[in-house]
Protein backbone atom coordinates (compact mmCIF):
# COMPACT_ATOMS: atom_id res chain seq x y z
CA UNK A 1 -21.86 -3.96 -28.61
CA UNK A 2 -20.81 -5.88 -25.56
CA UNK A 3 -17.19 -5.21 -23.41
CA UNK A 4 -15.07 -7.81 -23.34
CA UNK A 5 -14.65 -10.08 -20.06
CA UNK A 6 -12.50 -8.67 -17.38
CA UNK A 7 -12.17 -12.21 -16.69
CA UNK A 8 -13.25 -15.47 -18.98
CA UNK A 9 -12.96 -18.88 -17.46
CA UNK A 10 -12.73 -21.71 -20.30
CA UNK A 11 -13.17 -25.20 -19.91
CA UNK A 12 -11.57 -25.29 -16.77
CA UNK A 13 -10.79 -28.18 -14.60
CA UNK A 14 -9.59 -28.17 -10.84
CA UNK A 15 -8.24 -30.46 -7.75
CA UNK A 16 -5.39 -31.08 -5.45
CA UNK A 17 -2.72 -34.11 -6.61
CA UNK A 18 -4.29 -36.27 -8.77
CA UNK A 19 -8.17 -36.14 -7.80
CA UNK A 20 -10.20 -33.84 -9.78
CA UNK A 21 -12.38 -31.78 -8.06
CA UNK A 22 -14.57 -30.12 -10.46
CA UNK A 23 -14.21 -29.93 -14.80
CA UNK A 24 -15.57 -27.91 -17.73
CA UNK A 25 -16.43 -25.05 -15.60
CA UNK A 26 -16.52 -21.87 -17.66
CA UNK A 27 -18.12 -17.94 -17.06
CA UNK A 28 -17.22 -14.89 -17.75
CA UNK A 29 -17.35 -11.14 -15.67
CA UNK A 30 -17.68 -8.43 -17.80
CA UNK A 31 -17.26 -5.23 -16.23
CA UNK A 32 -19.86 -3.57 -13.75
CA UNK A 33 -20.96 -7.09 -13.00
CA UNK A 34 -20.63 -9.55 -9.83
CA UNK A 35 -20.17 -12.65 -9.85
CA UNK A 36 -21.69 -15.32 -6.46
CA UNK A 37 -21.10 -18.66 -6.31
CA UNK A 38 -23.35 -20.77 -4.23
CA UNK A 39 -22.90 -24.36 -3.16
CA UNK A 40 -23.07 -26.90 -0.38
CA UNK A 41 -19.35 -27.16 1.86
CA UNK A 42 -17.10 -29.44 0.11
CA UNK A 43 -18.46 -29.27 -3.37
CA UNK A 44 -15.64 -26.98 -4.53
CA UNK A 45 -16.05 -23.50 -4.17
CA UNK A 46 -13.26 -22.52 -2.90
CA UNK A 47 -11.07 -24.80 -4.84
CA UNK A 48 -12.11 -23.54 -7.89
CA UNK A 49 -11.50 -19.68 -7.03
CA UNK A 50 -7.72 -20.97 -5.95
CA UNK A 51 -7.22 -22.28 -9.69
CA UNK A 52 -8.90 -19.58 -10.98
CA UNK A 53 -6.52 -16.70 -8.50
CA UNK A 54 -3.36 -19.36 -9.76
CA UNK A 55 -2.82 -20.73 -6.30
CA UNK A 56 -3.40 -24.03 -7.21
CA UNK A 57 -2.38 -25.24 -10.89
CA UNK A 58 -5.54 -25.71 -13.27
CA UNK A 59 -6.01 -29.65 -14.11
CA UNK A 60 -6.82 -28.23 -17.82
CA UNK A 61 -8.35 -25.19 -19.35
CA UNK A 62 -7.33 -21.94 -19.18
CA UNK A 63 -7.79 -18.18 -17.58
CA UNK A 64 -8.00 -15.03 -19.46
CA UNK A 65 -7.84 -11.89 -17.44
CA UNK A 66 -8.50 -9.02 -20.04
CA UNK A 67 -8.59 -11.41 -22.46
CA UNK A 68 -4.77 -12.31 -21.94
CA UNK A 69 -3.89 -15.56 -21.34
CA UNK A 70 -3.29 -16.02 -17.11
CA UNK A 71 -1.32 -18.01 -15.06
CA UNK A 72 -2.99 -21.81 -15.81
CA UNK A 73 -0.68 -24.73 -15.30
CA UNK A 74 1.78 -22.61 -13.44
CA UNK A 75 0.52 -22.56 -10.25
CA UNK A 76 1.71 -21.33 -6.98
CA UNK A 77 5.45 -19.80 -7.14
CA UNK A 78 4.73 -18.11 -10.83
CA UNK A 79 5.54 -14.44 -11.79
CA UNK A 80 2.44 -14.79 -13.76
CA UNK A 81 0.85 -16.84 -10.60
CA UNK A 82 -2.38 -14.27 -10.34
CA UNK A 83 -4.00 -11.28 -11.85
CA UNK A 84 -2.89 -8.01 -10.27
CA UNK A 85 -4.83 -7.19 -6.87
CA UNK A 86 -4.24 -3.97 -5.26
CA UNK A 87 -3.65 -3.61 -1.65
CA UNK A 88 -4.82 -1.60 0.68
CA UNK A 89 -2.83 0.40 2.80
CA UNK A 90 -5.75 1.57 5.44
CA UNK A 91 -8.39 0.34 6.45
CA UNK A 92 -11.91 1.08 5.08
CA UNK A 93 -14.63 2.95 7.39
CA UNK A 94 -17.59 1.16 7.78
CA UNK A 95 -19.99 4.03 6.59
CA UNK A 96 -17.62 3.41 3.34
CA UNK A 97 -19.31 2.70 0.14
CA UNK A 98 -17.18 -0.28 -2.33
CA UNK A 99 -16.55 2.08 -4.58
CA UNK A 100 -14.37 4.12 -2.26
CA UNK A 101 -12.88 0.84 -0.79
């Protein structure tokens, strides 16, 4: 039997103002797993991880991190805005493994 998702996109659309950027874009990360998203500049990459993070407000669709409902529609300025994301108070050696960053 499968985990759930740590994080399911669903149907998700994404832009800035009115012009839509990308639409019905959906994965999911379960856990141990990476996730790389390739593309030419300009086609959206990074527009699509700021919807997903609840920086910029999802055109339609929705987020699930841990298979609770996110932040979509709220955008920027929400208390639900983005999932939580630890930060780090020193900085990591370079000999470091991820796993101890």
């Amino acid at each position: 039997m499968r985990a759930e998702p740590l994080l399911r996109v669903e149907d998700l659309a994404f832009g800035y103002g009115a012009r839509i950027v990308g639409s019905g874009v959906g994965f999911a990360v379960f856990p141990g797993e990476v996730l790389c998203l390739l593309g030419p500049n300009g086609c959206g990459k990074t527009t699509l991880f700021k919807t997903v993070l609840g920086l910029l407000p999802a055109k339609a669709g929705r987020v699930l991190v841990e298979g609770r409902a996110s932040h979509t529609g709220r955008g920027r300025g929400s208390p639900a805005a983005s999932p939580t994301c630890p930060r780090r108070t020193r900085p990591c050696s370079p000999s470091a493994s991820a796993r101890s960053c």
